[in-house]
N, C-alpha and C. Protein backbone atom coordinates (compact mmCIF):
# COMPACT_ATOMS: atom_id res chain seq x y z
N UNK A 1 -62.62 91.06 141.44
CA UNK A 1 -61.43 91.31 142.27
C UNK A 1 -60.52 90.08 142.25
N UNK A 2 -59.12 90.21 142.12
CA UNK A 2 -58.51 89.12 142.21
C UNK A 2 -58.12 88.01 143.45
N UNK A 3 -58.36 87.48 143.44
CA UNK A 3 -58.01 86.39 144.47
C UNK A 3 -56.93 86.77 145.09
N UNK A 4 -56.68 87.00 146.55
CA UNK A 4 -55.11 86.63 147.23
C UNK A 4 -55.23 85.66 148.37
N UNK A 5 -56.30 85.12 148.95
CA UNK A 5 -56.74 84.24 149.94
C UNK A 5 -56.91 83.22 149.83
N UNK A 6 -56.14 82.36 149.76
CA UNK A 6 -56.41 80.90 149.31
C UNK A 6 -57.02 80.09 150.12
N UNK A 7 -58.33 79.55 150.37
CA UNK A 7 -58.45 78.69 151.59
C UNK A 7 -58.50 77.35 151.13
N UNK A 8 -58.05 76.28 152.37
CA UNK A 8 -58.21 74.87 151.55
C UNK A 8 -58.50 73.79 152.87
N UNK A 9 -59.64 73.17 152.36
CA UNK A 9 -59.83 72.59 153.38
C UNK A 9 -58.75 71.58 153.89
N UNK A 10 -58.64 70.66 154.39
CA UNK A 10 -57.24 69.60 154.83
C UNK A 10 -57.74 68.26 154.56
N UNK A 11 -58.62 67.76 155.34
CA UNK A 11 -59.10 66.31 154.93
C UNK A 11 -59.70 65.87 154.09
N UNK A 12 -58.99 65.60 153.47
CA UNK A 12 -59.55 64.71 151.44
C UNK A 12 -60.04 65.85 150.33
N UNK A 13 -58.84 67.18 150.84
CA UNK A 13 -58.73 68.31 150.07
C UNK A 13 -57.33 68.06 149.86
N UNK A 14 -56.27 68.22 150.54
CA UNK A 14 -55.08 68.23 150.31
C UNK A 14 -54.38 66.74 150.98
N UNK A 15 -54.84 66.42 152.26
CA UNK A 15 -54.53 65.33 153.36
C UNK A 15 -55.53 64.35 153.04
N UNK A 16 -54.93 62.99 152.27
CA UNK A 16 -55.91 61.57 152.12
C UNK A 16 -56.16 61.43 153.20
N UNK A 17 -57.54 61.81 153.56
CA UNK A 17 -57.91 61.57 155.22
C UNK A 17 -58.35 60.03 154.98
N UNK A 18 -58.80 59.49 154.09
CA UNK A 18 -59.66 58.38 153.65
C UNK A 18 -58.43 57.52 153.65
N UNK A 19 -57.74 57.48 153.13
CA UNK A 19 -56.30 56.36 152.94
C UNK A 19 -55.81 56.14 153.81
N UNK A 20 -54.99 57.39 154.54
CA UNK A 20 -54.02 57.55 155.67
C UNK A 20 -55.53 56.86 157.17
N UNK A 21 -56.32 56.98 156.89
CA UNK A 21 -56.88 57.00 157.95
C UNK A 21 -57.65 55.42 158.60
N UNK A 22 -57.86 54.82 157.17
CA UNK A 22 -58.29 53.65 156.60
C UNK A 22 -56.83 52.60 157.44
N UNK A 23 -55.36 53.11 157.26
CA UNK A 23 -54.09 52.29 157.39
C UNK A 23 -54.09 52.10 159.04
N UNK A 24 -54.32 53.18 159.39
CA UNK A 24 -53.94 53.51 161.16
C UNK A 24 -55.41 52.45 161.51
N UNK A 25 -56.81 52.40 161.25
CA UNK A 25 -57.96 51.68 161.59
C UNK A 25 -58.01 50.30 161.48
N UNK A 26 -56.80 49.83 160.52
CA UNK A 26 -56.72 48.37 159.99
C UNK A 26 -55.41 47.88 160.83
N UNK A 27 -54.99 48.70 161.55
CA UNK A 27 -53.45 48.51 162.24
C UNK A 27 -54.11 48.58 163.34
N UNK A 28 -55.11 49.25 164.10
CA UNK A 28 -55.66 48.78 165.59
C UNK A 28 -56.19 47.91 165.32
N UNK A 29 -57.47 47.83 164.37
CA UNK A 29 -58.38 46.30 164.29
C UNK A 29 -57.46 44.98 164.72
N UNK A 30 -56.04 45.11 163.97
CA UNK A 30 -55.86 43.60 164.35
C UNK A 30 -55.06 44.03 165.92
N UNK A 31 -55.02 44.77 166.02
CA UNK A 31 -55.04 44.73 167.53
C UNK A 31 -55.21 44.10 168.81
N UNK A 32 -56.39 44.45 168.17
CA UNK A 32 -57.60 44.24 169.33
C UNK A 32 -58.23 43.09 169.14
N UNK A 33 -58.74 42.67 167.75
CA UNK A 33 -59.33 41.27 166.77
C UNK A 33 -58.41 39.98 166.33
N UNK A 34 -57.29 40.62 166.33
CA UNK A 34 -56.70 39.38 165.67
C UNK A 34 -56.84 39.17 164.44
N UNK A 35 -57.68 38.30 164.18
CA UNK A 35 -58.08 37.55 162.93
C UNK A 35 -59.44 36.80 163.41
N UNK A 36 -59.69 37.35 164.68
CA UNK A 36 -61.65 36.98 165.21
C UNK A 36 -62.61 37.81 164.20
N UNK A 37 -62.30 38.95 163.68
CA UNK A 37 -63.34 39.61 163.34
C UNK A 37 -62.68 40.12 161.73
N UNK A 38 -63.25 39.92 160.99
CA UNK A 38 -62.81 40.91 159.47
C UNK A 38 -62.72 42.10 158.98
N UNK A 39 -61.12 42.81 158.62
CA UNK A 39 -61.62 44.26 158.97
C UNK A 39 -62.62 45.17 158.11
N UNK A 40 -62.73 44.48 157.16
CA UNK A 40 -64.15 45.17 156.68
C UNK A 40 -65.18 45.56 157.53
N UNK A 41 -65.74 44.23 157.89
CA UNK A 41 -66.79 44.74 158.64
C UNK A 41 -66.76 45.47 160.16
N UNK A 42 -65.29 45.47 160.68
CA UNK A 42 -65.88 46.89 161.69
C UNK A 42 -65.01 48.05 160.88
N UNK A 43 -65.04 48.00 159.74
CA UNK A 43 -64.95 49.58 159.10
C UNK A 43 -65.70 49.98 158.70
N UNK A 44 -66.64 48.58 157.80
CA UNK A 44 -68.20 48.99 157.38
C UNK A 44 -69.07 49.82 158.47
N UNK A 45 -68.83 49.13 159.80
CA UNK A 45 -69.57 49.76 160.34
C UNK A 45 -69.38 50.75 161.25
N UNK A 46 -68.22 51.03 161.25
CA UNK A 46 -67.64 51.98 162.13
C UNK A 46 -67.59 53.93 161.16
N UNK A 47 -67.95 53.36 159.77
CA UNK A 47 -67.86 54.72 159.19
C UNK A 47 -69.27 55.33 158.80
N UNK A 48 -69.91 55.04 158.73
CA UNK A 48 -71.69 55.50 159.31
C UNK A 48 -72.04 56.07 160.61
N UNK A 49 -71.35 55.91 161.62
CA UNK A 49 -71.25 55.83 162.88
C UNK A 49 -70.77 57.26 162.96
N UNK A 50 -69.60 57.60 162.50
CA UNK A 50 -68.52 58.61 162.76
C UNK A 50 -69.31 59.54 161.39
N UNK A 51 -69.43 59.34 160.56
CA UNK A 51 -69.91 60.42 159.56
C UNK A 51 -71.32 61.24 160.52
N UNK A 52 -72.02 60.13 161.21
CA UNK A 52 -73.57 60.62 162.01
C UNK A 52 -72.77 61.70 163.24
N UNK A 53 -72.07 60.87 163.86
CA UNK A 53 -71.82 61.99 164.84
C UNK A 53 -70.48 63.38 164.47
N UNK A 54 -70.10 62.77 163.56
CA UNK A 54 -69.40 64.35 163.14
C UNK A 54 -70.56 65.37 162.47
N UNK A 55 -71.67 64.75 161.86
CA UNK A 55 -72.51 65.63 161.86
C UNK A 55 -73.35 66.31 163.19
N UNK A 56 -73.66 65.74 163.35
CA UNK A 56 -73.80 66.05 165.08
C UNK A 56 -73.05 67.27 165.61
N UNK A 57 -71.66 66.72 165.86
CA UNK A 57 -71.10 67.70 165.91
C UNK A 57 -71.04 69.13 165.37
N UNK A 58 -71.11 69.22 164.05
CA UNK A 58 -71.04 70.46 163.22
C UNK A 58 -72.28 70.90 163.90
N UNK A 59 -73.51 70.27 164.16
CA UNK A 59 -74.81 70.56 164.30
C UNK A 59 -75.01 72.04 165.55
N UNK A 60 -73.64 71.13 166.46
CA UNK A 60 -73.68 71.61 167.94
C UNK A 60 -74.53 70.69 168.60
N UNK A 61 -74.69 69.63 168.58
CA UNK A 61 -75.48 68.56 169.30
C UNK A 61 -74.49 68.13 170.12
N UNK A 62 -73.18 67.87 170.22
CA UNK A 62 -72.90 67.12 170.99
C UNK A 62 -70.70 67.89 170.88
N UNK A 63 -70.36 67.58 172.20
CA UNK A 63 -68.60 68.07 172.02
C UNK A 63 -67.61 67.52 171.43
N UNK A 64 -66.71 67.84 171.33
CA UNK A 64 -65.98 67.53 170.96
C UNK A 64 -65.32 66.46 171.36
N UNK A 65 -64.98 66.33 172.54
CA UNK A 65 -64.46 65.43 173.30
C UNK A 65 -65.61 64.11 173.42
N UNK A 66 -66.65 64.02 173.22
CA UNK A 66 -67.60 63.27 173.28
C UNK A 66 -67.29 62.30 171.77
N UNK A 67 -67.19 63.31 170.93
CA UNK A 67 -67.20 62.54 169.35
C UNK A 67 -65.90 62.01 169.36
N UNK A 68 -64.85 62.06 170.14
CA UNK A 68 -63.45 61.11 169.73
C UNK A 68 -63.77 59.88 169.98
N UNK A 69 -64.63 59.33 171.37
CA UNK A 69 -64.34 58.34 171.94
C UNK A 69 -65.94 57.75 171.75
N UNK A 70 -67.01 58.32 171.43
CA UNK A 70 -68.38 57.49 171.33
C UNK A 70 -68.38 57.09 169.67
N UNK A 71 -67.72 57.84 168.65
CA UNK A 71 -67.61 56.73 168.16
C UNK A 71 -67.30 55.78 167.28
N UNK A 72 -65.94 55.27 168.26
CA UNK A 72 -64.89 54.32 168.73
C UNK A 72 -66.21 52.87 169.79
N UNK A 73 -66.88 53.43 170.52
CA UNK A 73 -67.88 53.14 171.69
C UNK A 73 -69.01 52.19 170.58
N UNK A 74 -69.69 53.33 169.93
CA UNK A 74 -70.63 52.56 169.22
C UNK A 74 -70.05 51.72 168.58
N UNK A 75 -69.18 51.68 167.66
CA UNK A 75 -68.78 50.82 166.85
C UNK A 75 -68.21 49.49 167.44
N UNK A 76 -67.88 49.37 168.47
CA UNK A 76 -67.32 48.46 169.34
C UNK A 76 -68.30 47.24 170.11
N UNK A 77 -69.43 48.46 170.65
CA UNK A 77 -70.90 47.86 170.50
C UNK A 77 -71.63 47.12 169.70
N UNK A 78 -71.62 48.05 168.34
CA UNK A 78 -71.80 46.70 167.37
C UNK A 78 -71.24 45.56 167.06
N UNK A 79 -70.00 45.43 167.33
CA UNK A 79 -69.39 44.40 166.75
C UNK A 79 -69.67 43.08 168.46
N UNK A 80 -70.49 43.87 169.30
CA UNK A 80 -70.38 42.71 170.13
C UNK A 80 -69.64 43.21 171.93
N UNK A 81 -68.98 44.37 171.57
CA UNK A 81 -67.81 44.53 172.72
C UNK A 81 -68.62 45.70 173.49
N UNK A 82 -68.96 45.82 174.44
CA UNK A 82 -69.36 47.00 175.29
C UNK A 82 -68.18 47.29 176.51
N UNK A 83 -67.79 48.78 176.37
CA UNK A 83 -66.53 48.30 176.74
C UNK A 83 -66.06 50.45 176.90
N UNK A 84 -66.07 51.10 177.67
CA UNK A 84 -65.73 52.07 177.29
C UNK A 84 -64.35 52.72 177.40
N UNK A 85 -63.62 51.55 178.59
CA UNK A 85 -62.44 52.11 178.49
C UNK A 85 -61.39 51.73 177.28
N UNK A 86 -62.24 50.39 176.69
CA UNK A 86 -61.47 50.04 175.51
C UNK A 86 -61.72 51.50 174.24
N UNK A 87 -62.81 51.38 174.32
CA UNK A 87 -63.07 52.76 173.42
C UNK A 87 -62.13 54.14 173.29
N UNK A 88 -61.69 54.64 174.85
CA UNK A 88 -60.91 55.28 174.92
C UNK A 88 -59.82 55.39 174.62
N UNK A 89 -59.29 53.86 175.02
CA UNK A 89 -58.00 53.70 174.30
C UNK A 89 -57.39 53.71 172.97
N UNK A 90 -59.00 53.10 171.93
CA UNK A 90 -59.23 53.09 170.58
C UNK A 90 -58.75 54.81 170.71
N UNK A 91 -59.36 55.52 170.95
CA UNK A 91 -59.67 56.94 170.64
C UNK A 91 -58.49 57.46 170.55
N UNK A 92 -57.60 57.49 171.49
CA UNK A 92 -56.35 58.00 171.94
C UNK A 92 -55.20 57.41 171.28
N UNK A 93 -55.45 56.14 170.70
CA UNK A 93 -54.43 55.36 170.17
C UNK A 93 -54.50 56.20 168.29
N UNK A 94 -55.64 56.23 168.29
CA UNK A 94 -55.98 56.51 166.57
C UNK A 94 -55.36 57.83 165.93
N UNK A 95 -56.07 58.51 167.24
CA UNK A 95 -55.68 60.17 167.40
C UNK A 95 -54.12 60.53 167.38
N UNK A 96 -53.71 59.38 167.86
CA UNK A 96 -52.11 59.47 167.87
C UNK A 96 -50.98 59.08 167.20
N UNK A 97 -51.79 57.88 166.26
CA UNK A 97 -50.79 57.58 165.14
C UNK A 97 -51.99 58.42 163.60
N UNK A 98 -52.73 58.81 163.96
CA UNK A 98 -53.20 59.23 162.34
C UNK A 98 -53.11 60.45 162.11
N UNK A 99 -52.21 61.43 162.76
CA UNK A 99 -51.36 62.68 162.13
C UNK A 99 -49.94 62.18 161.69
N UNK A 100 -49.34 60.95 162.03
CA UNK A 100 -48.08 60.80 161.93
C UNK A 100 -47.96 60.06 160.22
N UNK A 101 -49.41 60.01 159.36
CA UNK A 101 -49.83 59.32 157.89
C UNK A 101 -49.39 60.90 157.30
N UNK A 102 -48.74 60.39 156.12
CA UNK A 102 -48.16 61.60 155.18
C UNK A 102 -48.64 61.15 153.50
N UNK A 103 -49.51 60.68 153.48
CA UNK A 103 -50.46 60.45 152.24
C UNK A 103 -51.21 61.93 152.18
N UNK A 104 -50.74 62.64 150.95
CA UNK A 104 -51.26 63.48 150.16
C UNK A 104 -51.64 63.33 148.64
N UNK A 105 -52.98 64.25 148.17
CA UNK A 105 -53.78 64.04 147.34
C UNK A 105 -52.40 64.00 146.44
N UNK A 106 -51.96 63.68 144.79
CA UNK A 106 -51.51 64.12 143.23
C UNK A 106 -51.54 65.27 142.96
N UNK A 107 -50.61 66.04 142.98
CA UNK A 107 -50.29 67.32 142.72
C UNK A 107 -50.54 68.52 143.64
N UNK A 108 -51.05 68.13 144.88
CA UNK A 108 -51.34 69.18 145.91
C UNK A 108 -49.75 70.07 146.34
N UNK A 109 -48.96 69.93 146.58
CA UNK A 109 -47.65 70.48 146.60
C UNK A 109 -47.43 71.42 145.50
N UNK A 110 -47.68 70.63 144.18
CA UNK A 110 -47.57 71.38 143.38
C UNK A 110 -47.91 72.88 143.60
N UNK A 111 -49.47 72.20 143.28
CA UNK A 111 -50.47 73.90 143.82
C UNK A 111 -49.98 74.62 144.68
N UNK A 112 -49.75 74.44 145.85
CA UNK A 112 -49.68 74.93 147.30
C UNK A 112 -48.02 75.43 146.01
N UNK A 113 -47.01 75.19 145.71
CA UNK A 113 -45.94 75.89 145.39
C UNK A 113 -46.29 76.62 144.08
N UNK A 114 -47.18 76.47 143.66
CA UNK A 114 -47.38 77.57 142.10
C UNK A 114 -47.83 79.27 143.20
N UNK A 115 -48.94 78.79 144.41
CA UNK A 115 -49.72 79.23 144.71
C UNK A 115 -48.50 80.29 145.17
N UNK A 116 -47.72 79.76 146.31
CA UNK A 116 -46.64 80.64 147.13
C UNK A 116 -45.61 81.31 146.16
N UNK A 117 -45.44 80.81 144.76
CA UNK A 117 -44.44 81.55 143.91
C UNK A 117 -45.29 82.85 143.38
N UNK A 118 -46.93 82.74 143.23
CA UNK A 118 -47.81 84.13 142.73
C UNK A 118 -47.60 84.98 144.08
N UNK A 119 -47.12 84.55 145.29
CA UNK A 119 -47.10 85.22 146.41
C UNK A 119 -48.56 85.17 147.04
N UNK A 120 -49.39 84.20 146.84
CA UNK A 120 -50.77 84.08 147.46
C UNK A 120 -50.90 83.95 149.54
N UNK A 121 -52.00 84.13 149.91
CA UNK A 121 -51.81 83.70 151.25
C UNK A 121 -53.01 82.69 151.22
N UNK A 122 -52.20 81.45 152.07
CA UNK A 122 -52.88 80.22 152.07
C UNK A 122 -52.95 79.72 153.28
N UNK A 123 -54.40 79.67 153.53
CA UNK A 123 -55.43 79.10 154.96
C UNK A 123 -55.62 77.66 154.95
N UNK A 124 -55.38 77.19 155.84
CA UNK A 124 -56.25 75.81 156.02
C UNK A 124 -57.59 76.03 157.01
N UNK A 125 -58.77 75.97 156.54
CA UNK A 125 -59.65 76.28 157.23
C UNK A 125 -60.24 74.39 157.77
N UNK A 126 -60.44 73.85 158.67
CA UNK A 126 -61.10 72.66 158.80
C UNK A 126 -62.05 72.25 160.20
N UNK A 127 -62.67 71.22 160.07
CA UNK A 127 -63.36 71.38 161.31
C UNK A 127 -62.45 69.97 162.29
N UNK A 128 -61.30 69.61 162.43
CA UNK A 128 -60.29 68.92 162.58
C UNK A 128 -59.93 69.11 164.12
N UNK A 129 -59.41 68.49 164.72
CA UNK A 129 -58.84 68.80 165.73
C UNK A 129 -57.70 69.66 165.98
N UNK A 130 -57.52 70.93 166.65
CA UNK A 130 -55.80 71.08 166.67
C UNK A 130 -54.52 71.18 166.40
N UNK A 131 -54.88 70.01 167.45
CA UNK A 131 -53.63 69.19 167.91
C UNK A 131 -53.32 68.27 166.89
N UNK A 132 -54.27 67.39 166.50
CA UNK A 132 -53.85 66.40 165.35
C UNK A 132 -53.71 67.49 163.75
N UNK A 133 -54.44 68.11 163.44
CA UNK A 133 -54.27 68.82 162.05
C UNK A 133 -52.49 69.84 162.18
N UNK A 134 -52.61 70.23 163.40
CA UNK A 134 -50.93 70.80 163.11
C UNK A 134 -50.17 69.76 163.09
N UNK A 135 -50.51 68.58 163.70
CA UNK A 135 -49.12 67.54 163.31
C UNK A 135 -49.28 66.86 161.87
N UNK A 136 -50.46 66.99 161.26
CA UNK A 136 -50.39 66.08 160.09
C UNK A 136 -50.21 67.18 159.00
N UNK A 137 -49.73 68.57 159.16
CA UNK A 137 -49.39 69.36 158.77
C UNK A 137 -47.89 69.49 158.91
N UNK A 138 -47.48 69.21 159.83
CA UNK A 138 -46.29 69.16 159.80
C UNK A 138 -45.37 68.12 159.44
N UNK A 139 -46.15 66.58 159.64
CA UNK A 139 -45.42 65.33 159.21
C UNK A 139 -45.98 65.27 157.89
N UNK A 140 -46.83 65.90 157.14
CA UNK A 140 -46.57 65.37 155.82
C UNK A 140 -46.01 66.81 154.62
N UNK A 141 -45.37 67.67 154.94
CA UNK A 141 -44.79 68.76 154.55
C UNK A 141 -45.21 69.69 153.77
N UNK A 142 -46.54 69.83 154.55
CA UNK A 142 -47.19 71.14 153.93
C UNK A 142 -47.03 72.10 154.71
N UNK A 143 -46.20 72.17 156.29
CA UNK A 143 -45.95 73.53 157.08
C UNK A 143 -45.78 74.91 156.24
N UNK A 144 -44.31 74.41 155.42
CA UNK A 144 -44.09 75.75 154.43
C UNK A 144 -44.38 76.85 154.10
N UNK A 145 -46.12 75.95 153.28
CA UNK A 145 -46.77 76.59 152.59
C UNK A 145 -47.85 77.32 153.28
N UNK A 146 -48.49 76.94 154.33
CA UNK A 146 -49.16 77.45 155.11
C UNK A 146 -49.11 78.48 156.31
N UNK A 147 -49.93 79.72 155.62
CA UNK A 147 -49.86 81.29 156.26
C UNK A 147 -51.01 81.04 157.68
N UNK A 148 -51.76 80.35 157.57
CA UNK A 148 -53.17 80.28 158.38
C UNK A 148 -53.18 78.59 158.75
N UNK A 149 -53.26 78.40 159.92
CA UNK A 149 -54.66 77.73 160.09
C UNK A 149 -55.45 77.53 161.14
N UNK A 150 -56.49 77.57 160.75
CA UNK A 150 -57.83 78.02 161.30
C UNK A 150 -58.85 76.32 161.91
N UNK A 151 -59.01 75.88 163.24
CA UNK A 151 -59.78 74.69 163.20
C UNK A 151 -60.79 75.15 163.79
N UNK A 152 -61.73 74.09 164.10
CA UNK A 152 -63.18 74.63 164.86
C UNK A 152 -63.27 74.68 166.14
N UNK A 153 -62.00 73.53 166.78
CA UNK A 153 -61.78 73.66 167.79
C UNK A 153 -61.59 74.86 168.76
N UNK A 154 -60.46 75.99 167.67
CA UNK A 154 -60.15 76.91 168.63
C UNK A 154 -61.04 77.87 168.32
N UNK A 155 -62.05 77.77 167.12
CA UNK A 155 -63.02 79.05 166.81
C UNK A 155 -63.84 78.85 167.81
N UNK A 156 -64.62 77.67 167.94
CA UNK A 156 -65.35 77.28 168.73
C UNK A 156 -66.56 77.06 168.31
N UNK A 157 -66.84 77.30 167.16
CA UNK A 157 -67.86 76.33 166.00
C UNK A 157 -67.48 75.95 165.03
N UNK A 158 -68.33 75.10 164.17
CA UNK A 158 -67.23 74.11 163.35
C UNK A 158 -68.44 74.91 161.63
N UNK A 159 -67.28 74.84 160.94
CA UNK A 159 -68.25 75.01 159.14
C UNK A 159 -69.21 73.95 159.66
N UNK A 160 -70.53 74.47 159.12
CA UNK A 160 -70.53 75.49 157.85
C UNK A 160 -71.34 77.02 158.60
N UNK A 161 -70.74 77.01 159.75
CA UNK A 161 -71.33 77.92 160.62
C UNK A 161 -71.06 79.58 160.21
N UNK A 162 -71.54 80.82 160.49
CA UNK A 162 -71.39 81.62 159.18
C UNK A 162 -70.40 82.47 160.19
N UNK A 163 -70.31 82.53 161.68
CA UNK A 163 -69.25 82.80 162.68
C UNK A 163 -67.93 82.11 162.39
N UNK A 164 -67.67 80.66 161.80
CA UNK A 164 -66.43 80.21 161.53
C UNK A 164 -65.74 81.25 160.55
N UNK A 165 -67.05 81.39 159.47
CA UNK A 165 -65.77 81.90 158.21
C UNK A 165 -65.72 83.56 158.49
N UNK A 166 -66.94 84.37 159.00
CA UNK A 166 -66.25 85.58 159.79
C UNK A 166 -65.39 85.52 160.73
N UNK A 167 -64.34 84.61 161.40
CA UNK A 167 -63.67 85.00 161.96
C UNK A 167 -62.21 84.27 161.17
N UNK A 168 -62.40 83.50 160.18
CA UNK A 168 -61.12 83.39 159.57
C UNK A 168 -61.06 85.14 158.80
N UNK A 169 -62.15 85.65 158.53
CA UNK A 169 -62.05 86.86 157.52
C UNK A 169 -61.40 87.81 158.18
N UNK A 170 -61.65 88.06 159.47
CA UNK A 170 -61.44 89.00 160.59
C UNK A 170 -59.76 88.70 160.63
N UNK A 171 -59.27 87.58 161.03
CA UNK A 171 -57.96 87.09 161.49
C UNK A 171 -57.07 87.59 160.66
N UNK A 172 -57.53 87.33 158.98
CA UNK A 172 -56.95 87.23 157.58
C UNK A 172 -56.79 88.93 157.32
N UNK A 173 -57.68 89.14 157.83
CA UNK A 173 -57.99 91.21 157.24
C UNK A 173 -58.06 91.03 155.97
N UNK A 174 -59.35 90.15 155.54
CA UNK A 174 -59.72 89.44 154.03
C UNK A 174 -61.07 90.17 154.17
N UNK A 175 -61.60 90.12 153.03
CA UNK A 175 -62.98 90.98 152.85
C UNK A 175 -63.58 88.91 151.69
N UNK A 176 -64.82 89.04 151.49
CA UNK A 176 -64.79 87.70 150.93
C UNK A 176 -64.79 87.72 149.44
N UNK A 177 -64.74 88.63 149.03
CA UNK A 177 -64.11 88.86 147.55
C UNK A 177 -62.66 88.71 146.89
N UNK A 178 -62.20 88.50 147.53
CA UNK A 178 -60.50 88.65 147.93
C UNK A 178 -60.15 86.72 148.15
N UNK A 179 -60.96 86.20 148.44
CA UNK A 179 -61.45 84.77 148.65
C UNK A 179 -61.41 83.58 148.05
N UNK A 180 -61.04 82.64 148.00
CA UNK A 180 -61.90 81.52 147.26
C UNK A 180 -61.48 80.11 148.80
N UNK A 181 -62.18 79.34 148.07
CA UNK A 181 -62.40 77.99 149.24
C UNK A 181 -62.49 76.94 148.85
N UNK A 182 -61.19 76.04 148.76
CA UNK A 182 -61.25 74.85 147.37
C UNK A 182 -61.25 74.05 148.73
N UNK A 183 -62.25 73.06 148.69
CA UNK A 183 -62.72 71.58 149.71
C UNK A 183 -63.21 70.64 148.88
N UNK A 184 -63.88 69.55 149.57
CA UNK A 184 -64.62 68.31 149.31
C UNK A 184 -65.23 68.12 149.81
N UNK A 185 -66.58 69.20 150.51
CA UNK A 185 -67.80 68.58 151.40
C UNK A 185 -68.70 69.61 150.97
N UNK A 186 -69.69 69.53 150.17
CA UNK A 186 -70.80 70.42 149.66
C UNK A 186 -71.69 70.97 150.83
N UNK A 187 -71.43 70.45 151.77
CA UNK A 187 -72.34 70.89 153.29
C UNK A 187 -71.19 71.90 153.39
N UNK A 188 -70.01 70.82 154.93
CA UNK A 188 -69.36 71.91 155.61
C UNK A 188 -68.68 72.99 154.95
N UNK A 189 -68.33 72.75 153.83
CA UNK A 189 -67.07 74.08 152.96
C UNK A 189 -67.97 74.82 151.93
N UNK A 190 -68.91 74.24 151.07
CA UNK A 190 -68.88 75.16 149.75
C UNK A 190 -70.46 75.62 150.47
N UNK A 191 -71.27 75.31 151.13
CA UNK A 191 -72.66 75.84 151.92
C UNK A 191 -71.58 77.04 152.82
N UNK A 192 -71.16 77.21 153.44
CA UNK A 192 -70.18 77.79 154.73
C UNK A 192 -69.94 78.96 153.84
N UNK A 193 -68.85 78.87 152.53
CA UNK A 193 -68.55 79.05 152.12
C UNK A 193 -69.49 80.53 151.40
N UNK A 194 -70.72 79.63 150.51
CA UNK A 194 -71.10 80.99 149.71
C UNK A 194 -72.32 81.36 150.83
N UNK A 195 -72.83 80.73 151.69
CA UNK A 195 -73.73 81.49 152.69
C UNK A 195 -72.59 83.16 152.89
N UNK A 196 -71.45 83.04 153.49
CA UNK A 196 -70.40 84.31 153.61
C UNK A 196 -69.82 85.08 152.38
N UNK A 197 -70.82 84.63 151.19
CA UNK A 197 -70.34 85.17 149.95
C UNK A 197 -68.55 84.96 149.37
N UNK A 198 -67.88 83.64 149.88
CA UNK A 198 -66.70 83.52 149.40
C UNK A 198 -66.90 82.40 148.28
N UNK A 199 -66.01 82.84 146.90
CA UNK A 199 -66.25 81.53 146.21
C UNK A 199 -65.88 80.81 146.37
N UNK A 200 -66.25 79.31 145.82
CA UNK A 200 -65.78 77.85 146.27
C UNK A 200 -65.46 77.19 145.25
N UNK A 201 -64.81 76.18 145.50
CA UNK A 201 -64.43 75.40 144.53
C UNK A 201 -64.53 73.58 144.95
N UNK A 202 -65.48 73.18 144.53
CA UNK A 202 -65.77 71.79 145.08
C UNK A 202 -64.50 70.96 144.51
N UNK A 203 -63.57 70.01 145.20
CA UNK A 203 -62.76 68.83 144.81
C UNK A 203 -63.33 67.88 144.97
N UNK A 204 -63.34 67.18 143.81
CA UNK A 204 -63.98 66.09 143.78
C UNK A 204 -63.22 64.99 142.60
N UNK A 205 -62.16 64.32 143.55
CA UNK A 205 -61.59 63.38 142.26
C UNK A 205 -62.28 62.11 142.19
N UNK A 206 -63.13 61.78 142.66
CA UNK A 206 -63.83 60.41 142.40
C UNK A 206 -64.97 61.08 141.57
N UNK A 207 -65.64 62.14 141.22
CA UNK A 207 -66.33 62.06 140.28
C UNK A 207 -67.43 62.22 140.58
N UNK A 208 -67.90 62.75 141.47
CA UNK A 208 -69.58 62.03 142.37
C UNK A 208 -70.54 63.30 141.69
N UNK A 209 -71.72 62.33 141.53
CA UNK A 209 -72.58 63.68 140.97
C UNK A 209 -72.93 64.41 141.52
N UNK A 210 -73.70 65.71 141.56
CA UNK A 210 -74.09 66.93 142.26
C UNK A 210 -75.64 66.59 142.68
N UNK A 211 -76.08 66.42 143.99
CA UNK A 211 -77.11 65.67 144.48
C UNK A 211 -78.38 67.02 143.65
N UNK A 212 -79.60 66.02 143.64
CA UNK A 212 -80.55 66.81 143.22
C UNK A 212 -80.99 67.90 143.71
């Protein structure tokens, strides 16, 4: 059956979540550090931290609102600072300038305009916040192109949960043959993905091998 459903994930599918996100983290560090602390090392250690509890999250271990600001918390901890209202502020400050980053992947526009000239319909499916994914949708000018989007926030579970992608299917009046699901996370998108029988398409521009 031919494809008319385009889904695409947003962060470090189409939106350099890694770049754009890396600029806004090195712009609070000296913030707060100065030139006391090196920003390597509270990025080193601040991104182990946030990969554990966004898993978490997906898990259903822990809310949403919990994972903005703990951890901002832990990482702050490590470096020495126990401190939670500083954390908060980290949280709220980050959240607020890192939809306003308009770093997109090499040729994603493109696609997204080949895609809308075949007359395709194109989803952003992500497990993202909101509030921040419609603005970094809108400040970096992919609104246009986008028919759907779908976060975990408002589903109320996050990929690779098999309720997320039945209810983008439901919304879409998509059957999952009709489907495909181009991301960059072999867990939350392409597991999510063919558990609901939609095909996938792993992005992967750094190259990384396919774990054993």
């Amino acid at each position: 059956m031919e494809k008319q459903f385009y889904c695409f994930d947003l962060d470090d599918t189409l939106w350099d979540f890694h770049g754009n996100s890396k600029i806004v983290l090195e712009q609070l560090h000296r913030q707060i550090f100065d030139e006391k602390i090196p920003f390597y090392l509270s990025y080193d250690t601040y991104l182990p931290i946030n990969d554990t509890l966004w898993a978490d999250y997906r898990n259903g271990k822990i809310e949403v609102e919990h994972l903005k600001y703990e951890r901002f918390y832990q990482t702050l901890k490590a470096l020495g600072i126990d401190d939670l209202d500083l954390s908060k502020w980290f949280s709220s400050a980050y959240l607020d300038a890192l939809p306003k980053q308009t770093k997109l992947f090499p040729k994603a526009l493109d696609v997204l305009n080949e895609l809308k000239r075949r007359k395709k319909t194109i989803a952003i499916l992500t497990n993202g916040f909101t509030e921040v994914q419609t603005h970094k949708i809108e400040k970096s000018g992919l609104r246009p192109y986008i028919d759907y989007l779908f976060t975990s926030e408002a589903i109320g579970v996050a990929k690779p949960h098999k309720h997320y992608f039945q209810t983008v299917m439901s919304k879409m009046q998509a059957v999952s043959q009709e489907m495909i699901m181009v991301c960059d996370s072999l867990v939350s998108d392409i597991q999510g993905a063919t558990d609901s029988d939609i095909e996938a398409v792993w992005f992967n521009p750094n190259k990384l091998p396919l774990p054993d």
